[in-house]
Protein backbone atom coordinates (compact mmCIF):
# COMPACT_ATOMS: atom_id res chain seq x y z
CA UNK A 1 13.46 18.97 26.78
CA UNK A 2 15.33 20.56 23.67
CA UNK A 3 14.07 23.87 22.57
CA UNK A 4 11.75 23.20 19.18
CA UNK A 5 13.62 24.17 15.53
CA UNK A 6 12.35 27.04 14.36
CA UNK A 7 8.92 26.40 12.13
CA UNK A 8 9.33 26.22 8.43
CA UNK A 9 7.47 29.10 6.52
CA UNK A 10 7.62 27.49 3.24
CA UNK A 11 6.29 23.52 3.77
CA UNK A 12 6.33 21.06 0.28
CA UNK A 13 4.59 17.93 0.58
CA UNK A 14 5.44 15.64 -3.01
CA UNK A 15 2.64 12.92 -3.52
CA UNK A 16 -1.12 14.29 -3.35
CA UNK A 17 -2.37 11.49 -1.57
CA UNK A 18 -3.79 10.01 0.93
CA UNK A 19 -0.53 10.40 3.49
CA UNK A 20 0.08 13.95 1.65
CA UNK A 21 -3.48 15.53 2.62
CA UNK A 22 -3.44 14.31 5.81
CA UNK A 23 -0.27 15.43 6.40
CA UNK A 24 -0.95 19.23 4.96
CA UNK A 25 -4.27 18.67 7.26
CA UNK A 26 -2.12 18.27 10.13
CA UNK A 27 0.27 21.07 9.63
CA UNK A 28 -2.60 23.42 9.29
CA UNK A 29 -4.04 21.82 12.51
CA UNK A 30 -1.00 22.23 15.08
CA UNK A 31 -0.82 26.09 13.38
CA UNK A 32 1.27 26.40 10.99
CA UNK A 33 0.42 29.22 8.95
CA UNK A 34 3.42 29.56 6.30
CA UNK A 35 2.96 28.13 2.25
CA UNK A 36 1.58 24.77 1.88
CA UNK A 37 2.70 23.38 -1.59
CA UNK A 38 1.28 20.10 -2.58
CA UNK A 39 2.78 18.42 -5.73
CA UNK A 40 1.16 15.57 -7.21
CA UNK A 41 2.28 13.23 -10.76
CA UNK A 42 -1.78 12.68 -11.38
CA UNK A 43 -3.70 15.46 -12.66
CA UNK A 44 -6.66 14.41 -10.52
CA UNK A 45 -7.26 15.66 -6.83
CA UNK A 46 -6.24 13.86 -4.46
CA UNK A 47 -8.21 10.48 -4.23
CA UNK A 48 -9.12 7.50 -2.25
CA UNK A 49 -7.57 3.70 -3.39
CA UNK A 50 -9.15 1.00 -1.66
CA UNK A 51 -12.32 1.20 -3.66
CA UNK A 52 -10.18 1.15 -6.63
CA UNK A 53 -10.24 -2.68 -6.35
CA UNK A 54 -13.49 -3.55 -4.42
CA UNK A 55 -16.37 -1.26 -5.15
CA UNK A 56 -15.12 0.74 -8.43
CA UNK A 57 -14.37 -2.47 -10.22
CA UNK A 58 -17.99 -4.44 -9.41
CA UNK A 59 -20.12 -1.77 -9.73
CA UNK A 60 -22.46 -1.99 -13.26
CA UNK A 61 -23.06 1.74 -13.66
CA UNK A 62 -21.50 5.09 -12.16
CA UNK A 63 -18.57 3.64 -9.99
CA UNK A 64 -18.64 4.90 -6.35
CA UNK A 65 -16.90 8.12 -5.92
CA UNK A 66 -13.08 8.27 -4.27
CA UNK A 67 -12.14 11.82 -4.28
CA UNK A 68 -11.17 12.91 -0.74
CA UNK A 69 -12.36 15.92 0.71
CA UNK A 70 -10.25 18.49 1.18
CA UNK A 71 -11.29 21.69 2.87
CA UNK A 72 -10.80 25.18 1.67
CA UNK A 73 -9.14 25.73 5.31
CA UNK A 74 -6.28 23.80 3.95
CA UNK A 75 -4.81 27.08 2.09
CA UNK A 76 -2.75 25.12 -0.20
CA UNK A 77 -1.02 25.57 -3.91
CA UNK A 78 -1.69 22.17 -5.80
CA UNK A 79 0.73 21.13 -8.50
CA UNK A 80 -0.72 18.42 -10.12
CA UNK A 81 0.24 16.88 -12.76
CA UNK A 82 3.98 17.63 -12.02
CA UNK A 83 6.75 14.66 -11.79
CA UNK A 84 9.64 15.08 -9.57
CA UNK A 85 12.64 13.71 -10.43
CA UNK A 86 15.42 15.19 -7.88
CA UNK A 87 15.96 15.86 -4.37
CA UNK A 88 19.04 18.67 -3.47
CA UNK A 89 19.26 18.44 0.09
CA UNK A 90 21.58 21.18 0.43
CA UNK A 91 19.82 23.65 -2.10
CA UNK A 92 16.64 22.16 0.06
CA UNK A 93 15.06 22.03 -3.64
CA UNK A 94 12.14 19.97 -5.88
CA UNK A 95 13.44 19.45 -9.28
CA UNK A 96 10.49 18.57 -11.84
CA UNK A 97 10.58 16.70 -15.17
CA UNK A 98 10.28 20.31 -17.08
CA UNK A 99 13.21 21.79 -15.32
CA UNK A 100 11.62 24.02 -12.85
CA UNK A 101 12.60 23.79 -9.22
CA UNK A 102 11.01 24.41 -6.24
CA UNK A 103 12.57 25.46 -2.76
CA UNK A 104 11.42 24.50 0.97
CA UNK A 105 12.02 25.05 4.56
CA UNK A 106 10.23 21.65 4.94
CA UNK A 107 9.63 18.46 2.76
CA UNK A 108 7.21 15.71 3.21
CA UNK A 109 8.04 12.71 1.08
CA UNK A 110 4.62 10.91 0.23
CA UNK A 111 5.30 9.18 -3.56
CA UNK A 112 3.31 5.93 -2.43
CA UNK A 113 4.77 2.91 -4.33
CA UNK A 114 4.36 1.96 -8.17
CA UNK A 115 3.01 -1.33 -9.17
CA UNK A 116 5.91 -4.11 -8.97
CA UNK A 117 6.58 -4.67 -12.51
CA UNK A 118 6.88 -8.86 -13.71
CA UNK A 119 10.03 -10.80 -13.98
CA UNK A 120 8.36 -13.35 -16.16
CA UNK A 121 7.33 -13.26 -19.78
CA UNK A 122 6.83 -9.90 -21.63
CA UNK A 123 3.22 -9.18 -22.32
CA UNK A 124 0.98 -7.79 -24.85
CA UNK A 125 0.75 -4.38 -25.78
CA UNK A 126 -2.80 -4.71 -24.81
CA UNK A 127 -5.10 -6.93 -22.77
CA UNK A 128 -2.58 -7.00 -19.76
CA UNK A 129 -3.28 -4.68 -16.95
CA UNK A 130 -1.96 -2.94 -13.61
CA UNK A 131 -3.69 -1.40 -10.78
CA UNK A 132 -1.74 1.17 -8.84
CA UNK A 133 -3.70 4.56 -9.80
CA UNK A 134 -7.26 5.72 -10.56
CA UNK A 135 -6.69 5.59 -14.31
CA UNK A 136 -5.46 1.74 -13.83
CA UNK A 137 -8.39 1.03 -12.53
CA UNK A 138 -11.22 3.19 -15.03
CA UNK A 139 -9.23 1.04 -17.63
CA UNK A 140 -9.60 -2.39 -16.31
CA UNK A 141 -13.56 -1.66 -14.90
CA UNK A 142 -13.89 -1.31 -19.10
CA UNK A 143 -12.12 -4.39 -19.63
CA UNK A 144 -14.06 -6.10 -17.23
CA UNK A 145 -17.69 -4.96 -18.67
CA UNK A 146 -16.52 -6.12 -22.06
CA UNK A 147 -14.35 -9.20 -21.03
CA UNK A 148 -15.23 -13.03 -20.68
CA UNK A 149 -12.34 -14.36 -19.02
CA UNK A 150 -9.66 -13.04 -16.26
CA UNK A 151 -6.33 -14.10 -15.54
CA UNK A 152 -4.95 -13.12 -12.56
CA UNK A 153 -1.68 -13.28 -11.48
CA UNK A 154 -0.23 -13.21 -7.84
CA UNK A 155 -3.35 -14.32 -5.23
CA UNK A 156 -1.88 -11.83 -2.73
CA UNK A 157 -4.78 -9.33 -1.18
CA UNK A 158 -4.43 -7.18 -4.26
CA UNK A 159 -4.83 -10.24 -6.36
CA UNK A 160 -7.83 -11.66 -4.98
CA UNK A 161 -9.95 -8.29 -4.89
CA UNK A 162 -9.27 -8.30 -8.02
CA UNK A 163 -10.46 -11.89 -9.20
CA UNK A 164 -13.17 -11.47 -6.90
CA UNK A 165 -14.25 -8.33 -8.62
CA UNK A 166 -13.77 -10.18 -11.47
CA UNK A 167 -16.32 -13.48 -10.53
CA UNK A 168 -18.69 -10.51 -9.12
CA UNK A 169 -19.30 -9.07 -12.95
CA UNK A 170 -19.90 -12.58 -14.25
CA UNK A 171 -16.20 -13.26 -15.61
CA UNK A 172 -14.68 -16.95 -15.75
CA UNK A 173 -11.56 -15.89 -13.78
CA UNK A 174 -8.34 -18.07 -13.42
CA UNK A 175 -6.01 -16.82 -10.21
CA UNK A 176 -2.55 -17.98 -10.36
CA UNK A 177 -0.32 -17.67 -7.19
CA UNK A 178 3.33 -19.77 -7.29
CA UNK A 179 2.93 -20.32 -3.50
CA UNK A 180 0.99 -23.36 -2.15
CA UNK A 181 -1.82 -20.98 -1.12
CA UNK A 182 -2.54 -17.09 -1.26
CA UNK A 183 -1.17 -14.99 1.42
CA UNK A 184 1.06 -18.16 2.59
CA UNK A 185 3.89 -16.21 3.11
CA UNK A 186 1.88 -13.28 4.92
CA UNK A 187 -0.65 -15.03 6.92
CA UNK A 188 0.24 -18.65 7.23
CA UNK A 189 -0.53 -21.78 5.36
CA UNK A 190 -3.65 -22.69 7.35
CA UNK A 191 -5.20 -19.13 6.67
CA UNK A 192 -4.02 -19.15 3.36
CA UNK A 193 -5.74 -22.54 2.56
CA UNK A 194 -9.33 -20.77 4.21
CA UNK A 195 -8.85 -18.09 1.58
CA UNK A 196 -8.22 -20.55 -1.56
CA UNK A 197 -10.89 -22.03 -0.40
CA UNK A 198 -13.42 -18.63 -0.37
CA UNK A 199 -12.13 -18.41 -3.88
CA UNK A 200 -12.30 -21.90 -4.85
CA UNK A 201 -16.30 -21.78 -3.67
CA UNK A 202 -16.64 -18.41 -5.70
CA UNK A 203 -16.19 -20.17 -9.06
CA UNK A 204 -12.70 -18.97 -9.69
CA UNK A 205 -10.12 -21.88 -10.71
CA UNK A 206 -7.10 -21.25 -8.57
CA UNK A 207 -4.22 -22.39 -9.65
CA UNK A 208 -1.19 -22.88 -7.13
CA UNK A 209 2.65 -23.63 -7.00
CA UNK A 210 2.41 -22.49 -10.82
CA UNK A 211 3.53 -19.15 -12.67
CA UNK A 212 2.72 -17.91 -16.44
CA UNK A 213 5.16 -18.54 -18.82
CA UNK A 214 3.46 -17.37 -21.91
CA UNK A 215 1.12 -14.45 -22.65
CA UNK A 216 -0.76 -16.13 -25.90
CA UNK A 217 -2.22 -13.53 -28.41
CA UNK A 218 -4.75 -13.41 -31.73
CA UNK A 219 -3.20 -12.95 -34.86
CA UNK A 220 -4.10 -9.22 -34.28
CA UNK A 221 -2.38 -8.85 -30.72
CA UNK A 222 -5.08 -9.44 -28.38
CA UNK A 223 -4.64 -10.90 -25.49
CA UNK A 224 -6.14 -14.57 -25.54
CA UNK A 225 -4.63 -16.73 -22.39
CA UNK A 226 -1.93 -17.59 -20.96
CA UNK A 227 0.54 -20.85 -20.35
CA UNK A 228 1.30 -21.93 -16.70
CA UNK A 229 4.63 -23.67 -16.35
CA UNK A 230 3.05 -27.02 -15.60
CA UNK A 231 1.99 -27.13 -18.94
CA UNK A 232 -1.52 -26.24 -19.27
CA UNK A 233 -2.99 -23.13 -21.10
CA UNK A 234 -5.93 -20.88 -19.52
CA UNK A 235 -7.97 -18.55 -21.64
CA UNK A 236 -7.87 -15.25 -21.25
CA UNK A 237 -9.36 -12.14 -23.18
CA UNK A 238 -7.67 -9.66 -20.15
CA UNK A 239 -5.03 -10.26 -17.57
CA UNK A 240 -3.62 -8.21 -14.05
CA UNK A 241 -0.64 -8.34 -12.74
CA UNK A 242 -0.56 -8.23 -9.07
CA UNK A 243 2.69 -9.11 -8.16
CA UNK A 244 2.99 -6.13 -5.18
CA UNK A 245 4.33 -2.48 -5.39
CA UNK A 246 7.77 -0.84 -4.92
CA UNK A 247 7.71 2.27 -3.14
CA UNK A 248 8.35 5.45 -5.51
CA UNK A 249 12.29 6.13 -5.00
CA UNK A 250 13.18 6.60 -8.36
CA UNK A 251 13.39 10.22 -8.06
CA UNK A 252 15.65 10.05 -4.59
CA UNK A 253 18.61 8.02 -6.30
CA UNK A 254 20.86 10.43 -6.20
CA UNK A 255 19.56 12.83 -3.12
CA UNK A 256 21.68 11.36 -0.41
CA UNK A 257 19.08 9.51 1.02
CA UNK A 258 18.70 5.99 2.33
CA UNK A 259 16.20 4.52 -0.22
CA UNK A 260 16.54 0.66 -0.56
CA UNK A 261 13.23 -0.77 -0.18
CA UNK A 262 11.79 2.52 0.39
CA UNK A 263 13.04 5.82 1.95
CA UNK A 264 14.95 4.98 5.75
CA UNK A 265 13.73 7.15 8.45
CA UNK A 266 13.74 7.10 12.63
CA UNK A 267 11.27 6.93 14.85
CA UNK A 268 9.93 10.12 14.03
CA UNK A 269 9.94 9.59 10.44
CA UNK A 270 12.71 12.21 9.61
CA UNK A 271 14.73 10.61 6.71
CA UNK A 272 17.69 9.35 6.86
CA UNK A 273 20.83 10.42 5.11
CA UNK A 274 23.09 7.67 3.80
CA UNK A 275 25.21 7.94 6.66
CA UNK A 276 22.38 7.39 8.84
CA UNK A 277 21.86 10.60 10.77
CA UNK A 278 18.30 11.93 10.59
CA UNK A 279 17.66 14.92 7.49
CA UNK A 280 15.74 17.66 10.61
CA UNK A 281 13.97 19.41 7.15
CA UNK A 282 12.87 16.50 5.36
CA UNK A 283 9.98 13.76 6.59
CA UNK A 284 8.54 10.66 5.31
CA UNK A 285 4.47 9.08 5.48
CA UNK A 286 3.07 6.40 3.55
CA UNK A 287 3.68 3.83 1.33
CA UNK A 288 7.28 5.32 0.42
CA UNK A 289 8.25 5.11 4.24
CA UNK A 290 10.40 2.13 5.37
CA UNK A 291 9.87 3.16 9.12
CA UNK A 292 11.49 0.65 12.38
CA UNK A 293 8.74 -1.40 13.31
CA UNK A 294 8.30 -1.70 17.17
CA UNK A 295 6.54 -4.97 16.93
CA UNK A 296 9.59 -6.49 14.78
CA UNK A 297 12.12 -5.44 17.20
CA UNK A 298 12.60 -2.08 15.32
CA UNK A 299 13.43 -3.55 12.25
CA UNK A 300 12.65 -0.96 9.60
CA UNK A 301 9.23 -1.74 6.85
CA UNK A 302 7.56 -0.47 4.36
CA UNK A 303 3.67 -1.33 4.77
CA UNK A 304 1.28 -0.08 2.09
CA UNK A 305 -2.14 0.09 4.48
CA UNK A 306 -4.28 2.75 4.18
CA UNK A 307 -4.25 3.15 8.11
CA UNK A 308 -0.63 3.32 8.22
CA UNK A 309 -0.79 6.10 5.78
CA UNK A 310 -3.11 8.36 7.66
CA UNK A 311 -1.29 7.54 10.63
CA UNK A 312 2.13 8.35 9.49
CA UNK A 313 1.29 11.56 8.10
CA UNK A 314 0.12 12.61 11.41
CA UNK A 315 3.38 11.84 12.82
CA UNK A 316 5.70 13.29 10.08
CA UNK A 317 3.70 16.59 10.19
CA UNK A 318 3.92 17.00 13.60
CA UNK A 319 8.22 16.14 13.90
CA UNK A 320 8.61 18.53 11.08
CA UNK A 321 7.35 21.50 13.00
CA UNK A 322 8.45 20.00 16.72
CA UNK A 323 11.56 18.07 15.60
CA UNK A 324 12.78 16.00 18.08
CA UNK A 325 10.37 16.68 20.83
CA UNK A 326 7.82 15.19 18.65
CA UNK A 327 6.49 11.85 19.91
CA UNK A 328 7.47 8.25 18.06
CA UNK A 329 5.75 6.78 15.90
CA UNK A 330 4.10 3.81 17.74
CA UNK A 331 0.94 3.31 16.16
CA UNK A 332 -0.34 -0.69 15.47
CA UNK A 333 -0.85 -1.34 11.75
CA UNK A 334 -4.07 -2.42 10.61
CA UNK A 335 -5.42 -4.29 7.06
CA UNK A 336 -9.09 -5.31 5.95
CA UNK A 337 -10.03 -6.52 2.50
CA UNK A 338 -13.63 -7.89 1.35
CA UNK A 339 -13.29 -10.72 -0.49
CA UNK A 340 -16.60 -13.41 -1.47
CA UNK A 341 -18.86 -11.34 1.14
CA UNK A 342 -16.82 -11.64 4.06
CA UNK A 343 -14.47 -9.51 5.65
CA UNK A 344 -10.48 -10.47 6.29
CA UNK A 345 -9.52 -7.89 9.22
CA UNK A 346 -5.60 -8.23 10.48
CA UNK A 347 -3.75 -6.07 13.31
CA UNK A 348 0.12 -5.92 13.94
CA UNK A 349 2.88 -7.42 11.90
CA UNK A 350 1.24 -11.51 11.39
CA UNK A 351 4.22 -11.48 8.28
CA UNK A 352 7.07 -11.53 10.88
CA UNK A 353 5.71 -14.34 13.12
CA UNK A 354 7.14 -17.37 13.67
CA UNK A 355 4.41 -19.38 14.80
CA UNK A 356 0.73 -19.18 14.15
CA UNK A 357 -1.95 -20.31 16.40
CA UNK A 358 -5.52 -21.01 14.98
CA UNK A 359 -8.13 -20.49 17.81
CA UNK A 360 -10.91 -20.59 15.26
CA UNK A 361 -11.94 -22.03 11.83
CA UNK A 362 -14.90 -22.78 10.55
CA UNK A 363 -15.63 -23.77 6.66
CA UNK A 364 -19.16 -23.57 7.16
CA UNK A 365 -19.53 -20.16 8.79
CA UNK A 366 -16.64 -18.87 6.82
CA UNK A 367 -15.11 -17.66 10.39
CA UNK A 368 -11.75 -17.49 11.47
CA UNK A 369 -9.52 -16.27 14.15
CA UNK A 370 -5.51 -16.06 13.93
CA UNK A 371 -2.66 -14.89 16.43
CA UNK A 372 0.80 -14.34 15.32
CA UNK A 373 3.90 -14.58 17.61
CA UNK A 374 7.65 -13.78 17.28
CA UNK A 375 9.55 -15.57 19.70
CA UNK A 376 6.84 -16.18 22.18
CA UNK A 377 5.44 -12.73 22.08
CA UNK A 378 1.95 -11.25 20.00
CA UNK A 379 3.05 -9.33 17.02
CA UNK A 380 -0.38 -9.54 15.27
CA UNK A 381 -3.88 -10.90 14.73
CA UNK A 382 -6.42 -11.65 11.68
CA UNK A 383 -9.71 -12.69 11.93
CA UNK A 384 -12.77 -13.32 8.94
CA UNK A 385 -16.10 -12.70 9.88
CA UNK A 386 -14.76 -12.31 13.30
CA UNK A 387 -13.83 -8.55 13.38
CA UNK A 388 -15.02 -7.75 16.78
CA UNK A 389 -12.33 -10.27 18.34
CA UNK A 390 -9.66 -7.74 17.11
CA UNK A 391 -10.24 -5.20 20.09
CA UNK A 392 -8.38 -7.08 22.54
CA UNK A 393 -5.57 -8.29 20.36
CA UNK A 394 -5.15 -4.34 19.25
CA UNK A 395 -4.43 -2.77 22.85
CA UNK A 396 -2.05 -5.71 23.84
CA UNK A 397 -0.41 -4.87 20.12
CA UNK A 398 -0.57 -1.32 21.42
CA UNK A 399 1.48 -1.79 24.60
CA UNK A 400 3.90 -4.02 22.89
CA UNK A 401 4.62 -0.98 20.83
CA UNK A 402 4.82 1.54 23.43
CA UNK A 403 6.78 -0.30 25.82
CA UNK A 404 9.31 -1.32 22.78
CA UNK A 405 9.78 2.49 22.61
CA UNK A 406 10.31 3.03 26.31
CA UNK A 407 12.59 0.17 26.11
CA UNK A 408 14.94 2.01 23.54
């Protein structure tokens, strides 16, 4: 065993989110007792997303709250409302939007991912929404109570929480995906047909293999619909665009780092320099991370799951005090999304699979139960309805993982 780097006394985590508190959580855990700096862009503290599209959206009064605690025994400066816009590796320094810069022993990159912005028509100035962030969503909850028709674009699970959401306060809502069904790419054309067809039996008019090609406005700007490049027009007094997220880079472009499709790291979630050698100081957790992916044969991914957040943090915390004595990141990525009263629950990597076996599906019952396999061996699971199946499929996803690691 290598002897441990010495511990950092003076730890900066950028991104106040869900990966950065439970990375500065961590830290304080496994005893480090040095400066704790967390920097976020928002001026909020630090809160929860998944809500931000299922419960905040439908609810008629007070929204449900998503601020996550923090405890005071977390001993940490917050600098919110700060944007970073350089990394000097050398300097080992923050730079900020106002000038200032601030120095570290340690760095934990957490930025998340921004909303993916659309390759198709421009839109509005108004009437034409995002969600990415807490103020994304207060904004389109208002447009939602006043609206009377939703366009939605891009049926991925984003997409249909949305339009759900949507049908849930009453809205006519029209979901446009250019696949053949939502989540056909992720999950499979016979899953993705179940889920058109939750939507379909919700009321919402999904429209597939189509794409807008037009945002149509009122002669005073408003939004008012939309036309579909088959021809036809939908009405629309408020639209979302939920085409994915890109993981926040921007800032990193000229740091050294490896940041294509996110920022490269090892196993341990230590960055990687453009050369490909691991940055010791420097560690990476959430969203942002494009970490190798035991289940896809190490191939490095960037997931944006909640659970892969909280795990990753967990790991990066602990390598940047341990460095390379600190364990691999092995842990089996996890979804779950509510859509029409049922619950969509997946395990493991189902988007790299080449073949998908169906042991279950039932229109009637709204139940289903997926396994996903890459060359013959499990690489992930989904079920709806079916949640408790998952428990086997997650320890044989398990030790896949760990014996990939062993392997290598």
């Amino acid at each position: 065993m290598t002897a441990a780097p010495p511990r950092p006394r003076d730890i900066v985590i950028v991104g106040a989110s869900l990966a950065g508190v439970r990375a500065a959580e961590t830290l304080r855990a496994e005893g480090f007792t040095g400066r704790l700096t967390l920097v976020g862009n928002e001026r909020l503290t630090p809160y929860d997303r998944p809500p931000l599209s299922k419960g905040f959206l439908t609810a008629e009064h007070d929204p449900p709250a998503t601020r996550l605690p923090v405890s005071d025994e977390l001993r940490a400066r917050w600098l919110l409302g700060r944007t970073a816009v350089a990394l000097d590796l050398r300097d080992r320094a923050v730079t900020f939007s106002d000038g200032a810069r601030l120095r570290y022993d340690g760095l934990v990159i957490a930025t998340g991912a921004t909303a993916r912005p659309s390759a198709g028509p421009p839109a509005p100035s108004s009437g034409v929404f995002t969600l990415r962030g807490h103020d994304d969503a207060t904004r389109l909850r208002g447009a939602l109570a006043r609206g009377r028709s939703l366009l939605v674009v891009g049926a991925g699970f984003l997409g249909g929480e949305i339009a759900a959401a949507g049908r849930a306060r009453g809205l006519d809502v029209t979901l446009v995906e250019t696949g053949a069904a939502p989540l056909e790419r992720v999950v499979g054309p016979e899953v993705g047909a179940f889920v058109g067809m939750l939507h379909r039996e919700a009321g919402i008019d999904l429209r597939t293999d189509t794409a807008v090609t037009e945002f149509r406005t009122t002669a005073d700007g408003s939004l008012s619909g939309g036309r579909l490049t088959d021809g036809t027009e939908v009405t629309a007094d408020a639209a979302v665009l939920a085409l994915g997220a890109l993981p926040a880079t921007d800032w990193l472009s000229d740091s050294g780092l490896r940041t294509e499709g996110g920022v490269h790291c090892d196993t341990r979630l230590r960055a990687l320099a453009l050369d490909g050698t691991p940055v010791p100081d420097v560690v990476v957790a959430g969203d942002v991370a494009r970490a190798p992916q035991p289940l896809a044969d190490g191939t490095p991914m960037a997931l944006g799951h909640w659970t892969n957040a909280v795990d990753q943090a967990v790991t990066a915390a602990r390598t940047l005090l341990r460095g390379a004595d600190s364990p691999a990141f092995d842990e089996v990525p996890s979804f779950w999304s509510d859509l029409h009263g049922v619950r969509i629950r997946s395990v493991g990597l189902p988007a790299v699979a080449d073949t998908v076996k169906v042991h279950e599906i039932d229109a009637s019952t709204r139940r289903l139960e997926a396994s996903y396999h890459r060359a013959g061996r499990l690489v992930g699971a989904l079920t709806i309805g079916r949640t408790s199946r998952l428990a086997a499929y997650q320890r044989s996803l398990a030790e896949a993982s760990r014996a990939h690691h062993r392997a290598v």
